[in-house]
Each structure stands twice: as C-alpha cells, then as structure tokens.
N, C-alpha and C. Protein backbone atom coordinates (compact mmCIF):
# COMPACT_ATOMS: atom_id res chain seq x y z
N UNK A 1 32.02 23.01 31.04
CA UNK A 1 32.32 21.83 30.27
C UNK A 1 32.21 20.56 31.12
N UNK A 2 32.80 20.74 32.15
CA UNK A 2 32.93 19.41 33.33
C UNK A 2 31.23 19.18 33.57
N UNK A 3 30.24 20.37 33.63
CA UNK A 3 28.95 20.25 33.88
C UNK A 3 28.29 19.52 32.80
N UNK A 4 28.80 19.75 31.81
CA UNK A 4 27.80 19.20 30.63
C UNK A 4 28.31 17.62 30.73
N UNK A 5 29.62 17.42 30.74
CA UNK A 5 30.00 16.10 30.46
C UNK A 5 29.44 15.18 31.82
N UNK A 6 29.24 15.91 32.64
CA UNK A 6 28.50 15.14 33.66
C UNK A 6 26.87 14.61 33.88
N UNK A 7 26.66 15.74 33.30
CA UNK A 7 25.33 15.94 33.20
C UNK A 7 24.64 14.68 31.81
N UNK A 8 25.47 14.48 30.73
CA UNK A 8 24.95 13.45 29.95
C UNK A 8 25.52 12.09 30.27
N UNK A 9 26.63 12.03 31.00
CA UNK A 9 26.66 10.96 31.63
C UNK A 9 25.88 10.41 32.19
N UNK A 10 25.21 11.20 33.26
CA UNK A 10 24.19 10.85 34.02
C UNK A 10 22.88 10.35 33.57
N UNK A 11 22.44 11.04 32.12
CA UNK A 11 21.51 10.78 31.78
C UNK A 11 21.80 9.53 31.03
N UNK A 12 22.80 9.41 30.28
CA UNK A 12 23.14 7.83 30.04
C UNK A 12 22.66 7.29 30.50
N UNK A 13 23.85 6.86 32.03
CA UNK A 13 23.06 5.80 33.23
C UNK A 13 21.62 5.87 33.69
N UNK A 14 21.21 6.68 33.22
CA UNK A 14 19.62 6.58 33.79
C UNK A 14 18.94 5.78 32.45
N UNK A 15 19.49 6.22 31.51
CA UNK A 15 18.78 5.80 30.11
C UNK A 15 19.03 4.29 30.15
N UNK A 16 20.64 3.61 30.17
CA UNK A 16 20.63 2.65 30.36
C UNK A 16 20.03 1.78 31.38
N UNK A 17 20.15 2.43 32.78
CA UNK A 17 19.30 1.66 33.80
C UNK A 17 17.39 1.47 33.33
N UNK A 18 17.43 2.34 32.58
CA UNK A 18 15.51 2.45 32.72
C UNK A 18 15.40 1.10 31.72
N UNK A 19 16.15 1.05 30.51
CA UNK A 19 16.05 -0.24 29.62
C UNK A 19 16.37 -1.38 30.04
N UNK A 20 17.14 -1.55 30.89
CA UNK A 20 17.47 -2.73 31.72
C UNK A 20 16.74 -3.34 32.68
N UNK A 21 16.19 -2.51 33.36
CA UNK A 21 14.93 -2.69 34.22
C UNK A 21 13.69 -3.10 33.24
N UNK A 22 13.12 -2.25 32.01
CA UNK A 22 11.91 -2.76 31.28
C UNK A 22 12.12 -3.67 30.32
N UNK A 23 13.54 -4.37 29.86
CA UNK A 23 13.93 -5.32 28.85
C UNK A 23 14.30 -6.35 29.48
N UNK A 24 14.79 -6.24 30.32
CA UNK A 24 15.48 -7.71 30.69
C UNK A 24 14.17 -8.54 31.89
N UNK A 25 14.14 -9.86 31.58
CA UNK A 25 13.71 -10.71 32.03
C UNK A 25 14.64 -11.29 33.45
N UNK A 26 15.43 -11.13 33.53
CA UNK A 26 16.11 -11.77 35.06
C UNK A 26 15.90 -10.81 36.06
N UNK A 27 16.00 -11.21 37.37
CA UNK A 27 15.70 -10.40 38.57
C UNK A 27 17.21 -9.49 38.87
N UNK A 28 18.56 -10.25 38.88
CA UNK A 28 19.24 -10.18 38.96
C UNK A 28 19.76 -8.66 37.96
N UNK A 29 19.43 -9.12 37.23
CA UNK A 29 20.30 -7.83 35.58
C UNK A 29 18.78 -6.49 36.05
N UNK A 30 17.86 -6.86 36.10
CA UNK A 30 16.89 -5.85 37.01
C UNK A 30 17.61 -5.09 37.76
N UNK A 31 17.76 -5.72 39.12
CA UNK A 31 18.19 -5.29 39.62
C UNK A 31 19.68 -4.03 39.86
N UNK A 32 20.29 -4.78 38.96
CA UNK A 32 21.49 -4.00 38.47
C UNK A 32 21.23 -2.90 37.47
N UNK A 33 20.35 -2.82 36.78
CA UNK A 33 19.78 -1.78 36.07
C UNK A 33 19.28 -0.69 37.03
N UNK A 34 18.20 -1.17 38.10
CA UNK A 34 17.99 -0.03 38.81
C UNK A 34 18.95 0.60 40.02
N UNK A 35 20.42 -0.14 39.83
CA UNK A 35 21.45 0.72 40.30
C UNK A 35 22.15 1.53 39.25
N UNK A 36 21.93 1.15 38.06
CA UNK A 36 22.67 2.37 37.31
C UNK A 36 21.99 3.17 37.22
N UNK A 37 20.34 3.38 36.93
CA UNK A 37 19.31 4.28 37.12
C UNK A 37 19.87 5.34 38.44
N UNK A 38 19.79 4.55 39.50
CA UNK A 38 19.89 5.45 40.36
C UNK A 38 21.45 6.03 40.34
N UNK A 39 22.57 5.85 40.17
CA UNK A 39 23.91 6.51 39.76
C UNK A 39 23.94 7.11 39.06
N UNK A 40 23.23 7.45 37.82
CA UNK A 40 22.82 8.33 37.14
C UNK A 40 22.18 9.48 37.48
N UNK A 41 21.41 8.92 38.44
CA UNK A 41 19.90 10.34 39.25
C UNK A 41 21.06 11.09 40.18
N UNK A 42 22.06 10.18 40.82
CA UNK A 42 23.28 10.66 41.20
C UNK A 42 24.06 11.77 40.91
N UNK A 43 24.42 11.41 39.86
CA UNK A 43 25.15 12.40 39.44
C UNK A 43 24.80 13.13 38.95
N UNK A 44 23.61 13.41 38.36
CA UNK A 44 22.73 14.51 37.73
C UNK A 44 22.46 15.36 38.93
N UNK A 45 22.05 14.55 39.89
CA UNK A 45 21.95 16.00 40.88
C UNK A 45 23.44 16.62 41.56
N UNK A 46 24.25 15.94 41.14
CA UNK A 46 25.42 16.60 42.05
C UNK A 46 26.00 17.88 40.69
N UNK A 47 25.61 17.15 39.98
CA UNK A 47 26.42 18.08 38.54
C UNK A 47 25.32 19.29 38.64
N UNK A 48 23.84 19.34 39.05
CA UNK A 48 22.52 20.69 39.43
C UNK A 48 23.65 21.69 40.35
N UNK A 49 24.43 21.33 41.12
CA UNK A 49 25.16 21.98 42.26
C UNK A 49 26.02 22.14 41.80
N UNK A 50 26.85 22.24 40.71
CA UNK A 50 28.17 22.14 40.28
C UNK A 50 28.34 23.82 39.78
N UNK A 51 29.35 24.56 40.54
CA UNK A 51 29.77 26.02 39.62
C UNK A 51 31.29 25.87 39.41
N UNK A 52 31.04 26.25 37.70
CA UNK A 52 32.76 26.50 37.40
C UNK A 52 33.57 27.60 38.25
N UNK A 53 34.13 26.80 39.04
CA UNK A 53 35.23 27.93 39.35
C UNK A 53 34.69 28.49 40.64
N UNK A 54 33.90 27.60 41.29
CA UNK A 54 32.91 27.80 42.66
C UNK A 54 34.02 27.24 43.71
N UNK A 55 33.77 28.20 44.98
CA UNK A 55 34.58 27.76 46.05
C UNK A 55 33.62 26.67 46.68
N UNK A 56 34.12 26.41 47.98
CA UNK A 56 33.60 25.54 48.82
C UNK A 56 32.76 26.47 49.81
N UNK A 57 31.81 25.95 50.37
CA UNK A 57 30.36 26.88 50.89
C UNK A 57 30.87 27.11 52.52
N UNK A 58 32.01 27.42 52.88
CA UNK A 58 32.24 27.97 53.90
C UNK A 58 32.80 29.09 54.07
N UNK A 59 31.58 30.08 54.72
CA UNK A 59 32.20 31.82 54.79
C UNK A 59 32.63 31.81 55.71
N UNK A 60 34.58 32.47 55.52
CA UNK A 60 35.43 32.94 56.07
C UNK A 60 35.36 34.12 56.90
N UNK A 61 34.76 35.06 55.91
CA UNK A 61 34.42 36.57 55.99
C UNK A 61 33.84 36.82 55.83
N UNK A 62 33.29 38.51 56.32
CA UNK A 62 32.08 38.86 55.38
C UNK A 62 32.60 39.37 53.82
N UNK A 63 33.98 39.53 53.62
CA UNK A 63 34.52 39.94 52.00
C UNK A 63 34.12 38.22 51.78
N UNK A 64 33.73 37.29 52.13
CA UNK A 64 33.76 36.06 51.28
C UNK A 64 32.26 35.70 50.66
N UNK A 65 31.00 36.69 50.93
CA UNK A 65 29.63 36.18 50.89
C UNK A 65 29.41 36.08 49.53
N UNK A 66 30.26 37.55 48.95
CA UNK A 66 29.51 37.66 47.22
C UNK A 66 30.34 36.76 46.28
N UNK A 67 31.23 36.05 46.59
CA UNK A 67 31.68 35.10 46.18
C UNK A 67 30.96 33.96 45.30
N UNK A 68 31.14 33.46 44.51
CA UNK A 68 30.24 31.82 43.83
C UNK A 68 30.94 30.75 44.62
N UNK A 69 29.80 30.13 44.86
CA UNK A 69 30.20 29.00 46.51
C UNK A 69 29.14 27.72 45.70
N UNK A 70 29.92 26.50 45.95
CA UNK A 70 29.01 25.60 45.33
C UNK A 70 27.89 25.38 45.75
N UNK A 71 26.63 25.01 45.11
CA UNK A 71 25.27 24.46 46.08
C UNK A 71 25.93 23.46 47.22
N UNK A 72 25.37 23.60 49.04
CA UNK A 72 25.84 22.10 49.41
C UNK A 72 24.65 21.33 49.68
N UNK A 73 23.23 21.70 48.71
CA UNK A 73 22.13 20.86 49.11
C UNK A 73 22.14 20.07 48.39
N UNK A 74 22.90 19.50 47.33
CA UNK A 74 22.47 18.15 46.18
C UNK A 74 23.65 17.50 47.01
N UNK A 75 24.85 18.34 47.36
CA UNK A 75 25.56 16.84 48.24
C UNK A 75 24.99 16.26 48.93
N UNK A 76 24.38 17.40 49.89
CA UNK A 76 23.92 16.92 51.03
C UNK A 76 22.39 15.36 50.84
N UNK A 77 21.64 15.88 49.78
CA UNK A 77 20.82 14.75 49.23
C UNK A 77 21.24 13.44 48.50
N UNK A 78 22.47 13.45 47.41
CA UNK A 78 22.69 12.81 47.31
C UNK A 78 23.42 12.07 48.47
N UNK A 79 24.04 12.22 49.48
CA UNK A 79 24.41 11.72 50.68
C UNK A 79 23.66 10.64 50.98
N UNK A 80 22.59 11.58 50.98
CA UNK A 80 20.99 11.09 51.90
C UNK A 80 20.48 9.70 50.86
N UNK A 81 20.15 9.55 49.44
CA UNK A 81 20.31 9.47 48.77
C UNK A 81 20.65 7.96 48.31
N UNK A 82 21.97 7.69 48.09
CA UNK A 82 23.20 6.89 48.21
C UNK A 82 23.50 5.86 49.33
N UNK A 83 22.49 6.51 50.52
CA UNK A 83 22.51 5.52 51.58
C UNK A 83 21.00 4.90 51.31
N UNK A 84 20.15 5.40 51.28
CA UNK A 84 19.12 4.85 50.79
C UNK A 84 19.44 3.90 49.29
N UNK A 85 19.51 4.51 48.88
CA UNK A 85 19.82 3.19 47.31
C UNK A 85 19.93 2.28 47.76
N UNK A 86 21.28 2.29 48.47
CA UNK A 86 21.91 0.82 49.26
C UNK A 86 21.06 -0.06 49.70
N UNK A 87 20.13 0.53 50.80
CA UNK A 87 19.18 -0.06 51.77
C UNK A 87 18.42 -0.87 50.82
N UNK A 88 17.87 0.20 49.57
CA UNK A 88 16.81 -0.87 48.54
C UNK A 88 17.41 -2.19 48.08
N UNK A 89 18.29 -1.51 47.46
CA UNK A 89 19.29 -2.70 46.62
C UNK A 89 19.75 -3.86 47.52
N UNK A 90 20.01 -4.00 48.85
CA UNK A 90 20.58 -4.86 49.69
C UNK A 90 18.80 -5.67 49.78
N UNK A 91 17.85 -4.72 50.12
CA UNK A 91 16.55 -5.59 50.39
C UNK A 91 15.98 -6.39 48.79
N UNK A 92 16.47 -5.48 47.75
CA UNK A 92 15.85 -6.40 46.27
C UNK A 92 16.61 -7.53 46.24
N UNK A 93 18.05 -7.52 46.91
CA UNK A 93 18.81 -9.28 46.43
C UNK A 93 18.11 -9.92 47.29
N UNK A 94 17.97 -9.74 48.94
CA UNK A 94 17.21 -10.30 49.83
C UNK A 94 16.30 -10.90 49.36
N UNK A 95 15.24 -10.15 48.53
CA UNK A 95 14.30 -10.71 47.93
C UNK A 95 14.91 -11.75 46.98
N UNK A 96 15.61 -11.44 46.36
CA UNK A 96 15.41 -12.25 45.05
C UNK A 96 16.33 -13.56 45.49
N UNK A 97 17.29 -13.36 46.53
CA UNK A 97 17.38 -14.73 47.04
C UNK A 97 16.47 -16.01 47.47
N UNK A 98 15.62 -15.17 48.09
CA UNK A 98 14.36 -15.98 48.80
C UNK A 98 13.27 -16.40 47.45
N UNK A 99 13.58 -15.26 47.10
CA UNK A 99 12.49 -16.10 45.41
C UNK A 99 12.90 -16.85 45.03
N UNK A 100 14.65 -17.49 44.22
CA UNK A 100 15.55 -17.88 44.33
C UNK A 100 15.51 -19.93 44.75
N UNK A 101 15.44 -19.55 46.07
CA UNK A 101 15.30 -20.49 46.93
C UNK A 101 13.70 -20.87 46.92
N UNK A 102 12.58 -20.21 46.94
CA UNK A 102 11.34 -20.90 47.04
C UNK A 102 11.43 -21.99 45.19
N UNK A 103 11.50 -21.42 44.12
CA UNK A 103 11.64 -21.24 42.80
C UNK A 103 12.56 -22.02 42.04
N UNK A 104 13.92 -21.93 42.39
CA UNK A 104 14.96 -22.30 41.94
C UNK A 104 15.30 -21.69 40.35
N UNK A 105 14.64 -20.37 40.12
CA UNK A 105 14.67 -19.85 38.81
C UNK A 105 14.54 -17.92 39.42
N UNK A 106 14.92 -17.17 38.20
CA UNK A 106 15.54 -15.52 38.84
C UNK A 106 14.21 -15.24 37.39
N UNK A 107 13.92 -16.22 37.19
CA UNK A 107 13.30 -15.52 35.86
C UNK A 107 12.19 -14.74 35.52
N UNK A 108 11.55 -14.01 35.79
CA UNK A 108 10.15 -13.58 35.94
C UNK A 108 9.30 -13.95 35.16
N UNK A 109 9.39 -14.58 34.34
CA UNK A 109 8.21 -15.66 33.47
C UNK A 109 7.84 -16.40 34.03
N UNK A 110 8.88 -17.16 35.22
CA UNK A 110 8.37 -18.24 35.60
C UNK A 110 7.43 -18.14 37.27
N UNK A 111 7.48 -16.82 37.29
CA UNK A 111 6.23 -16.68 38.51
C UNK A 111 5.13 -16.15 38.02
N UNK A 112 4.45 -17.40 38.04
CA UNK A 112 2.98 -17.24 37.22
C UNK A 112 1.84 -16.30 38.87
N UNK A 113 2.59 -16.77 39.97
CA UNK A 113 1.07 -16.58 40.98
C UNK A 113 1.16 -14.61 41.01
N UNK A 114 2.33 -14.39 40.06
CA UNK A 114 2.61 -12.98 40.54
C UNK A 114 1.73 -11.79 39.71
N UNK A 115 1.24 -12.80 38.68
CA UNK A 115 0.33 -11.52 38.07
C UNK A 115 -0.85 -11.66 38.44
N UNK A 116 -1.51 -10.73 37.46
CA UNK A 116 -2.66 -10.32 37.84
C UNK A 116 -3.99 -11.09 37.07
C-alpha cells in the first residue's frame, strides 16, 4: 500500500513538473517545474526498492541471507542523484540570473537571438 501511494505520487510530480516546464513561459516557474520533475523521478525510484515488511540490507548471519532485505541500489542512486539535481538547479538560477541582468526580463518570448 505504502508502495503504491508512493509510487503515484511520484508520478504526479513528474506529471506536474513535465507541464510546468512545457506551459509556462517564465524561466523561473521552469525551473521549479524541473525540480518537481526530478522529486518525482525521486521517489519513484526509491519506492522500485521498497519491500513490505523488508529488513535493512545488512547480513548479520548466515540464518539472515533468505530473509527480504530492501534494494540498497535506488538509495544508493537516488543519493547520487539528489546531489546532482542540486548542481543543475543551482547552475539554471545562475543562468537565469545572468539572463536576468543582460535582459532585465525571465521571459522567454523576449529572447528573440535564442531561436532558431
């Protein structure tokens, strides 16, 4: 139950982040869209690793192997993951400050030299 309710959560936030990113016109609300996108991709993979009623993945014994032990590779990625997001997200405001400042507008209509 905890899996499922996690699991459409997640896809929520991804659903909502993906519309926010292709609907909205500001850099800013962009941006914030492709952090709920990615909190979503989040938790979808941690909920892939999730067993009801799963211990923690450290064998005690050898009576402890046949045991259900949670996955620890989606922590371990989302870890990986979560620090990366950051890195993007800290470099997209970067950007969009400096656009910001050349511009004095977040709006993407108004950078004409940017298309094609």
């Amino acid at each position: 139950m905890i899996g499922t309710i996690a699991i459409v959560t997640g896809v929520a936030l991804v659903l909502i982040g993906l519309w926010a990113v292709l609907t909205n016109r500001d850099i800013i609300r962009m941006i914030v869209g492709f952090s709920l996108f990615d909190l979503g991709v989040h938790i979808i993979m941690l909920s892939v690793g999730y067993i009801s009623g799963g211990t923690a993945p450290i064998i005690e014994s050898l009576s402890d192997i046949g045991k259900s032990t949670v996955d620890p590779v989606p922590q371990a990625l989302v870890l990986t993951a979560i620090v990366i997001g950051l890195g993007i997200t800290a470099f997209m405001l970067t950007y969009a400050v400096n656009m910001y400042e050349k511009k004095g507008t977040l709006e993407i209509d108004k950078y004409e030299e940017l298309k094609w």
